[in-house]
PDB file of N, CA and C in Angstrom:
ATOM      1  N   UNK A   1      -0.595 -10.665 -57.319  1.00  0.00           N
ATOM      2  CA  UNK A   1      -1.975 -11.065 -57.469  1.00  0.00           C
ATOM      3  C   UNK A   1      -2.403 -11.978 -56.321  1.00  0.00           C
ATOM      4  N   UNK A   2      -1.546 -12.962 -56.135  1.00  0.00           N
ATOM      5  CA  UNK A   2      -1.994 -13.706 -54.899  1.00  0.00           C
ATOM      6  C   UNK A   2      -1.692 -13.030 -53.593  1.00  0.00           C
ATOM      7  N   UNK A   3      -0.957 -12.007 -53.378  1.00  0.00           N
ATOM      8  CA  UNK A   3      -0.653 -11.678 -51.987  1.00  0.00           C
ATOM      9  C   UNK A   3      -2.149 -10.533 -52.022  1.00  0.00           C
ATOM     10  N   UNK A   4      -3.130 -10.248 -52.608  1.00  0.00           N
ATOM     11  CA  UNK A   4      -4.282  -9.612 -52.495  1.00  0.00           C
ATOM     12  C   UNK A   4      -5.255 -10.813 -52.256  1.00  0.00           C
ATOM     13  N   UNK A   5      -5.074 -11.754 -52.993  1.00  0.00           N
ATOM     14  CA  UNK A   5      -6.131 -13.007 -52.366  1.00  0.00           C
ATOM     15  C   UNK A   5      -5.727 -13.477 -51.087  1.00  0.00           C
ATOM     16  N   UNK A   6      -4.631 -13.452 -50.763  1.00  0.00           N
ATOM     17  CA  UNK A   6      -4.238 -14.030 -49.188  1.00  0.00           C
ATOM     18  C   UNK A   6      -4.602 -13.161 -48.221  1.00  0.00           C
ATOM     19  N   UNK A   7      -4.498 -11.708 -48.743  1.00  0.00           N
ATOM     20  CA  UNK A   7      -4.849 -10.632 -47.846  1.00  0.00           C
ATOM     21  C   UNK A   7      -6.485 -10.078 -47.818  1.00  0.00           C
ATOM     22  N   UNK A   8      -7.055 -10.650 -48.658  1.00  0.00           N
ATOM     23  CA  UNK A   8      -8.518 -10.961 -48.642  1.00  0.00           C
ATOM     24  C   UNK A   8      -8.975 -12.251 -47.811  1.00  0.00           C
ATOM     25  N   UNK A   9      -8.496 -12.829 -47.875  1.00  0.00           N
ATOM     26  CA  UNK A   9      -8.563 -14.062 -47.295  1.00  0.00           C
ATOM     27  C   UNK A   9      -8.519 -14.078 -45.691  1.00  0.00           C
ATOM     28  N   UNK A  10      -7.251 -13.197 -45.063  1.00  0.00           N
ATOM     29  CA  UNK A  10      -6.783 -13.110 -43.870  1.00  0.00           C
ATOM     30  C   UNK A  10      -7.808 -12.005 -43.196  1.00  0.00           C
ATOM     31  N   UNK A  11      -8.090 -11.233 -44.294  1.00  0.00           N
ATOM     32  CA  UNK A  11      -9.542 -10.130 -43.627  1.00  0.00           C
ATOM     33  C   UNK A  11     -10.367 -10.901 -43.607  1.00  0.00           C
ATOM     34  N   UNK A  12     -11.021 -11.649 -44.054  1.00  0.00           N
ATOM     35  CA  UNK A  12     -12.360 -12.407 -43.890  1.00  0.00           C
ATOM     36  C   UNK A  12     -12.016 -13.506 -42.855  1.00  0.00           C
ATOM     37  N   UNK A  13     -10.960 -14.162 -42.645  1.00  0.00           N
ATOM     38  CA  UNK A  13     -10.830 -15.089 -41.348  1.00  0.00           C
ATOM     39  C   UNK A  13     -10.775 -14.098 -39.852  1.00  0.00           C
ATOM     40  N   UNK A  14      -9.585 -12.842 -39.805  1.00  0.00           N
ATOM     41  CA  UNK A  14      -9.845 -12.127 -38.944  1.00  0.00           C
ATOM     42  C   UNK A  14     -11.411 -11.812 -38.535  1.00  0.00           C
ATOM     43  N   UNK A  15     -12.162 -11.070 -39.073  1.00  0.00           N
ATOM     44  CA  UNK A  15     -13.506 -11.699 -38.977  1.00  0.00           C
ATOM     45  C   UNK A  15     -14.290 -12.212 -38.234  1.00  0.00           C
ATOM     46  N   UNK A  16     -14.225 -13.865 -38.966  1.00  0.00           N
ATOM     47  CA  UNK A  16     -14.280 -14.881 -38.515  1.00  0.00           C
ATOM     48  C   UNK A  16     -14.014 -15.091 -36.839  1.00  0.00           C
ATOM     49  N   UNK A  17     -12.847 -14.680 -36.793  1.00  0.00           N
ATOM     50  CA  UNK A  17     -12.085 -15.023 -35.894  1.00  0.00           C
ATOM     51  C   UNK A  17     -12.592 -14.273 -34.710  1.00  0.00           C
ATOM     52  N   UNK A  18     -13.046 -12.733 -34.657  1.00  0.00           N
ATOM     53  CA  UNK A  18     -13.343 -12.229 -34.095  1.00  0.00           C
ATOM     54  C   UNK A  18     -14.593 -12.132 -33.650  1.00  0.00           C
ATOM     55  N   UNK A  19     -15.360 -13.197 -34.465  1.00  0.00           N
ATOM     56  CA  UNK A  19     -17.274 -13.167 -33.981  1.00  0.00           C
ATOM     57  C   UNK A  19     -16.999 -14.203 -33.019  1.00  0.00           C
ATOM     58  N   UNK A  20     -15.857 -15.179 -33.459  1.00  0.00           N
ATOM     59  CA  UNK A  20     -15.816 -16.541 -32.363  1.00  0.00           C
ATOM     60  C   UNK A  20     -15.567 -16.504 -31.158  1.00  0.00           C
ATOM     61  N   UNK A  21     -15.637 -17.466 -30.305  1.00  0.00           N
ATOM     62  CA  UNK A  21     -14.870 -17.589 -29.414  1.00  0.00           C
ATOM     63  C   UNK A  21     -13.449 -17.778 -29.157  1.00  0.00           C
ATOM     64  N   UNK A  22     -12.498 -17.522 -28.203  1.00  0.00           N
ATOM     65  CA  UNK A  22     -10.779 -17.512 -28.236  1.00  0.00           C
ATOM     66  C   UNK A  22     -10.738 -19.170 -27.969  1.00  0.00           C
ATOM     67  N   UNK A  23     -10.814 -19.915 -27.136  1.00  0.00           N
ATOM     68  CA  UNK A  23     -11.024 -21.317 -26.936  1.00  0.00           C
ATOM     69  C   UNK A  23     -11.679 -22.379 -27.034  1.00  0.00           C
ATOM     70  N   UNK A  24     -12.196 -23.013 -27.484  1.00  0.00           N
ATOM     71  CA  UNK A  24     -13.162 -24.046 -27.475  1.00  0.00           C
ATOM     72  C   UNK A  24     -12.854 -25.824 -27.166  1.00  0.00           C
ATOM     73  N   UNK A  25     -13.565 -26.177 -26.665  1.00  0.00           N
ATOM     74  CA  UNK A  25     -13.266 -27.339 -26.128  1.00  0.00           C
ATOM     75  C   UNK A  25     -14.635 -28.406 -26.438  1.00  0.00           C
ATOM     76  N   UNK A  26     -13.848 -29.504 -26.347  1.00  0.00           N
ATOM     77  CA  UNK A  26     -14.904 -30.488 -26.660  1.00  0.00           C
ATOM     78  C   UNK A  26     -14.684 -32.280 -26.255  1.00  0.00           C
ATOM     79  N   UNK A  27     -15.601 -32.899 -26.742  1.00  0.00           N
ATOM     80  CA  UNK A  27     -14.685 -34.760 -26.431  1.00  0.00           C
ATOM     81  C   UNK A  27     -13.999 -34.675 -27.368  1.00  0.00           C
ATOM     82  N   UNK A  28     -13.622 -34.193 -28.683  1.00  0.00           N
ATOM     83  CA  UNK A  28     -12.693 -34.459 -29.310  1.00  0.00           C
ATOM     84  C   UNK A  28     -11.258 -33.710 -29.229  1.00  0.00           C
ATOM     85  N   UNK A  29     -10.981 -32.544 -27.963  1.00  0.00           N
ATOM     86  CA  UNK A  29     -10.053 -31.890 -27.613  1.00  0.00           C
ATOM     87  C   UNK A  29     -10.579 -30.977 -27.504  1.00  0.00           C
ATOM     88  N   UNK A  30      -9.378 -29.963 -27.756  1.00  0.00           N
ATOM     89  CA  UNK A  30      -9.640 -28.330 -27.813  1.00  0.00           C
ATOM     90  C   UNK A  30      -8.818 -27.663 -28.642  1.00  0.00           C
ATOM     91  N   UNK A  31      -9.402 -26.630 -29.134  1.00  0.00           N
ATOM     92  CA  UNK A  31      -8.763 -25.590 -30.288  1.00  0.00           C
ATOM     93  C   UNK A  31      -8.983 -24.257 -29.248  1.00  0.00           C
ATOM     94  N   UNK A  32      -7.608 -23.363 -29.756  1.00  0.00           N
ATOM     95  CA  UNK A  32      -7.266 -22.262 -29.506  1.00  0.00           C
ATOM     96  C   UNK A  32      -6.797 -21.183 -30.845  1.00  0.00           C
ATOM     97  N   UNK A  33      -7.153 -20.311 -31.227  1.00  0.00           N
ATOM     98  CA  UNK A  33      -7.166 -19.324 -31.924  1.00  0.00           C
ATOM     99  C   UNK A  33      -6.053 -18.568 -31.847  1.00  0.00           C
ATOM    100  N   UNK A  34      -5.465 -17.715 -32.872  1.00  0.00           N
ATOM    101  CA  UNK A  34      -3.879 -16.657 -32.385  1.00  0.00           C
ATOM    102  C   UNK A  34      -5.185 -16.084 -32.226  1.00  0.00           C
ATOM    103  N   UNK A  35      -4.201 -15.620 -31.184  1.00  0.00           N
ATOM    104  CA  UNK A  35      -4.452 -13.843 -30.540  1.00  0.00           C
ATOM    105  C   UNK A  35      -4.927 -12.697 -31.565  1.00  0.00           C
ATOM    106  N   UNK A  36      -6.169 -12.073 -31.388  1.00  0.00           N
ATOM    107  CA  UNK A  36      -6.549 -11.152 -32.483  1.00  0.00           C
ATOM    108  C   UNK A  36      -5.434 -10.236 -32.982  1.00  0.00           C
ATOM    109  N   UNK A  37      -3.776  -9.860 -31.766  1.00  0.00           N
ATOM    110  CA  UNK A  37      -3.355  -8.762 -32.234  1.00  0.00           C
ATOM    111  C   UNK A  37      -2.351  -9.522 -33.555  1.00  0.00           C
ATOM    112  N   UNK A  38      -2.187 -10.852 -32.870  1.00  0.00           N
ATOM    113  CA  UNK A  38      -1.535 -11.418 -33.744  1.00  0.00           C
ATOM    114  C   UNK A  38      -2.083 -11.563 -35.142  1.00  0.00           C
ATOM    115  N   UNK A  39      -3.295 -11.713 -35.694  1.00  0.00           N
ATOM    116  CA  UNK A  39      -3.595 -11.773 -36.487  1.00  0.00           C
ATOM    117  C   UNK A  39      -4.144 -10.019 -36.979  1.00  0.00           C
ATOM    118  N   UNK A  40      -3.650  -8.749 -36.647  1.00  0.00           N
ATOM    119  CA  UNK A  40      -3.820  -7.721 -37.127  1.00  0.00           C
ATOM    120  C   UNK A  40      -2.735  -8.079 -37.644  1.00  0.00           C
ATOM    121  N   UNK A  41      -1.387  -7.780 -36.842  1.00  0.00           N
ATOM    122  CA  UNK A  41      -0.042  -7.977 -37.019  1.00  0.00           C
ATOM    123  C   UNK A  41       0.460  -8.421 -38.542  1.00  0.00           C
ATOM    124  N   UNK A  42      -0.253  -9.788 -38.385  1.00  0.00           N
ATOM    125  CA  UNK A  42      -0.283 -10.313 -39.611  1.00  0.00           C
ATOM    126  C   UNK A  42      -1.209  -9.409 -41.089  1.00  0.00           C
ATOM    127  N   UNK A  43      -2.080  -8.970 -40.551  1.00  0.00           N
ATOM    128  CA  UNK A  43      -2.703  -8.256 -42.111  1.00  0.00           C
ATOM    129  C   UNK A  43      -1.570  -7.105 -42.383  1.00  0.00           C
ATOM    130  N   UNK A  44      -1.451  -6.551 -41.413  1.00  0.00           N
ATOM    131  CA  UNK A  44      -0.516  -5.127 -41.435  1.00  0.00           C
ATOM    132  C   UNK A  44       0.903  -5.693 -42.438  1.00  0.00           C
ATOM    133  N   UNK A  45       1.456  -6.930 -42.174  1.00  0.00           N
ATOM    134  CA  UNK A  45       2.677  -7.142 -42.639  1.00  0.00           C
ATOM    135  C   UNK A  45       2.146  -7.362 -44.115  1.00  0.00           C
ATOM    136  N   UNK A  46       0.842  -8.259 -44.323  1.00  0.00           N
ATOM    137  CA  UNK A  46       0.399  -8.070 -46.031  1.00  0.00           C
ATOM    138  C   UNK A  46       0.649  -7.246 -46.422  1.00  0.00           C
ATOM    139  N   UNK A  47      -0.378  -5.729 -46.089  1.00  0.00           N
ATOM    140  CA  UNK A  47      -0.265  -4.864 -46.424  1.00  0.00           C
ATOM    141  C   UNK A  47       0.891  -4.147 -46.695  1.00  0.00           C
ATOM    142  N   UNK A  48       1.817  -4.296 -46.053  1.00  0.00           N
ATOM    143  CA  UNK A  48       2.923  -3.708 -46.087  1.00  0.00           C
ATOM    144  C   UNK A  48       3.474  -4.160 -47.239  1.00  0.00           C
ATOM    145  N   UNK A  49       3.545  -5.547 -47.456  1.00  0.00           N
ATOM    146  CA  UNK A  49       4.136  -5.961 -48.649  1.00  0.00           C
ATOM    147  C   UNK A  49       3.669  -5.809 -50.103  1.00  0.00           C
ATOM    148  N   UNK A  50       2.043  -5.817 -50.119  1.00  0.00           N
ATOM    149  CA  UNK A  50       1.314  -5.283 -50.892  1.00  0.00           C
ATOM    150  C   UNK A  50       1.907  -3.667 -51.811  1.00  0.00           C
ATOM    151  N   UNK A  51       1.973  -2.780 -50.804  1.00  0.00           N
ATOM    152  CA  UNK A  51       2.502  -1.355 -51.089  1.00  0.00           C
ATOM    153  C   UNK A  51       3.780  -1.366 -51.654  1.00  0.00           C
ATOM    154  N   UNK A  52       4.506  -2.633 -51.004  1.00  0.00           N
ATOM    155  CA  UNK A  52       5.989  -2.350 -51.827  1.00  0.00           C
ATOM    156  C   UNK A  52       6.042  -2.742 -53.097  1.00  0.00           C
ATOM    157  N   UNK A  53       5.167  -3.646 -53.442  1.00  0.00           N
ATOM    158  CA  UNK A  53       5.041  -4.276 -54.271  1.00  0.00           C
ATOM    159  C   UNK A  53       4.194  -3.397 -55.667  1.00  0.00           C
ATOM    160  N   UNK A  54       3.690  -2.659 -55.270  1.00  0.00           N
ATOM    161  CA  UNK A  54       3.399  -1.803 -56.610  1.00  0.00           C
ATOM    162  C   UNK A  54       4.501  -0.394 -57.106  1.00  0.00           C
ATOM    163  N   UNK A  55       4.212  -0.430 -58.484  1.00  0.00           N
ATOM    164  CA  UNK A  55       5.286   0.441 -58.725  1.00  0.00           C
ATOM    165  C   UNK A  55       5.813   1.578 -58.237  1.00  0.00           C
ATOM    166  N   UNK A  56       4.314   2.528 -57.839  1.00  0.00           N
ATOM    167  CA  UNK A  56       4.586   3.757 -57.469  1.00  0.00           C
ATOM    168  C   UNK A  56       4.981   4.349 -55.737  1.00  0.00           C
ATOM    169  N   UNK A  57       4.680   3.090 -55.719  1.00  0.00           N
ATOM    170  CA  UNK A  57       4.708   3.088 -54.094  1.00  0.00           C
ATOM    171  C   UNK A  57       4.477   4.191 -53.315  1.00  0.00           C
ATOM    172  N   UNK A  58       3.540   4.598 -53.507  1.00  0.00           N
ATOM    173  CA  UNK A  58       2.776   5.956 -53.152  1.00  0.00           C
ATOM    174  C   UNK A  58       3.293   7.218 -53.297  1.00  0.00           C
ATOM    175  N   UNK A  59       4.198   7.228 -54.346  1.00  0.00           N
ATOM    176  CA  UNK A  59       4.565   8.551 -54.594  1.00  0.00           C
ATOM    177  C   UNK A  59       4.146   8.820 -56.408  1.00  0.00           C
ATOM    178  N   UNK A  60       3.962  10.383 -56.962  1.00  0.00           N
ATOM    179  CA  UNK A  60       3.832  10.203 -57.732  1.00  0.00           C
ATOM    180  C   UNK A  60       4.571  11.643 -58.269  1.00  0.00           C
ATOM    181  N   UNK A  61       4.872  11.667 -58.993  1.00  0.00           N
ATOM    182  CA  UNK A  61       6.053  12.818 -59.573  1.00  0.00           C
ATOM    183  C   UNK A  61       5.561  13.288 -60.893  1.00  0.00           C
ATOM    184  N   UNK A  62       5.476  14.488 -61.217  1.00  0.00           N
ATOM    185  CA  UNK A  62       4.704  15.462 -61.785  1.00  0.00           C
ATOM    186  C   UNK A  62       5.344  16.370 -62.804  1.00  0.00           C
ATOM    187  N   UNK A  63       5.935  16.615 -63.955  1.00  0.00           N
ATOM    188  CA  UNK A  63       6.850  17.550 -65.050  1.00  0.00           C
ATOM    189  C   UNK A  63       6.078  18.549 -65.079  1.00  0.00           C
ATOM    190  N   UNK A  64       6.081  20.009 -64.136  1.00  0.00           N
ATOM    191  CA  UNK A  64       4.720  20.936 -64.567  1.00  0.00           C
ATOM    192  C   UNK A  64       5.528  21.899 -65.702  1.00  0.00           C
ATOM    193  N   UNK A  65       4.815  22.122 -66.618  1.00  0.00           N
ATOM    194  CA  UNK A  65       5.586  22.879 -67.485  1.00  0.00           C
ATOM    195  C   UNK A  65       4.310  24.144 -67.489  1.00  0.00           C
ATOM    196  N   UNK A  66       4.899  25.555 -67.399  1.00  0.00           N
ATOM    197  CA  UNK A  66       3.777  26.515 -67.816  1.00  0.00           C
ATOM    198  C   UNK A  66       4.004  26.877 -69.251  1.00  0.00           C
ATOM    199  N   UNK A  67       2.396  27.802 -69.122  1.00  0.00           N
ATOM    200  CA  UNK A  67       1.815  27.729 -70.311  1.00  0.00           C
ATOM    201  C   UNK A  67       2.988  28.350 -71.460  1.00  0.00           C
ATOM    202  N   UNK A  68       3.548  29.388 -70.964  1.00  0.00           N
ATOM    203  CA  UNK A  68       4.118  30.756 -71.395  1.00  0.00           C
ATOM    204  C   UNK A  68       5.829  29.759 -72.289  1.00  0.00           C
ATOM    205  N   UNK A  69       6.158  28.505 -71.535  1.00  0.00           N
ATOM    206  CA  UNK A  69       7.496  28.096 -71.978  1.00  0.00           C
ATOM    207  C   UNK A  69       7.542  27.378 -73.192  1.00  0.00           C
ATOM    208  N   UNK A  70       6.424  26.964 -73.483  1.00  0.00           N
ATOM    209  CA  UNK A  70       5.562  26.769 -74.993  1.00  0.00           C
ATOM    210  C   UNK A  70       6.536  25.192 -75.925  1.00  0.00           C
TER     211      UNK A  70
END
């Protein structure tokens, strides 16, 4: 449950992140941003964990029985 809020979370900062600027500076210092790939990197590994994390893990397996075997 929380690794979907973190991974909601990390999409909406990516985002973020990407309307901004990479550096910014000021009298009170300067801030620097990860690297956008770094922060794909990072959703991709959510995701990844996300998928393992549910039961079916994208497979789904099927008993077809025909009509005739009754």
């Amino acid at each position: 449950m929380w690794n979907q809020v973190l991974a909601d979370n990390l999409e909406d900062e990516i985002r973020e992140n990407a309307a901004g600027p990479a550096k910014a500076s000021g009298d009170a210092g300067s801030v620097e941003q990860h690297k956008l790939t770094e922060q794909i990197a990072a959703d991709k590994h959510l995701a990844g964990k996300d998928a393992v994390s549910k039961p079916n893990r994208g497979l789904r397996f099927n008993k077809i029985v025909p009509p005739s075997a009754g």
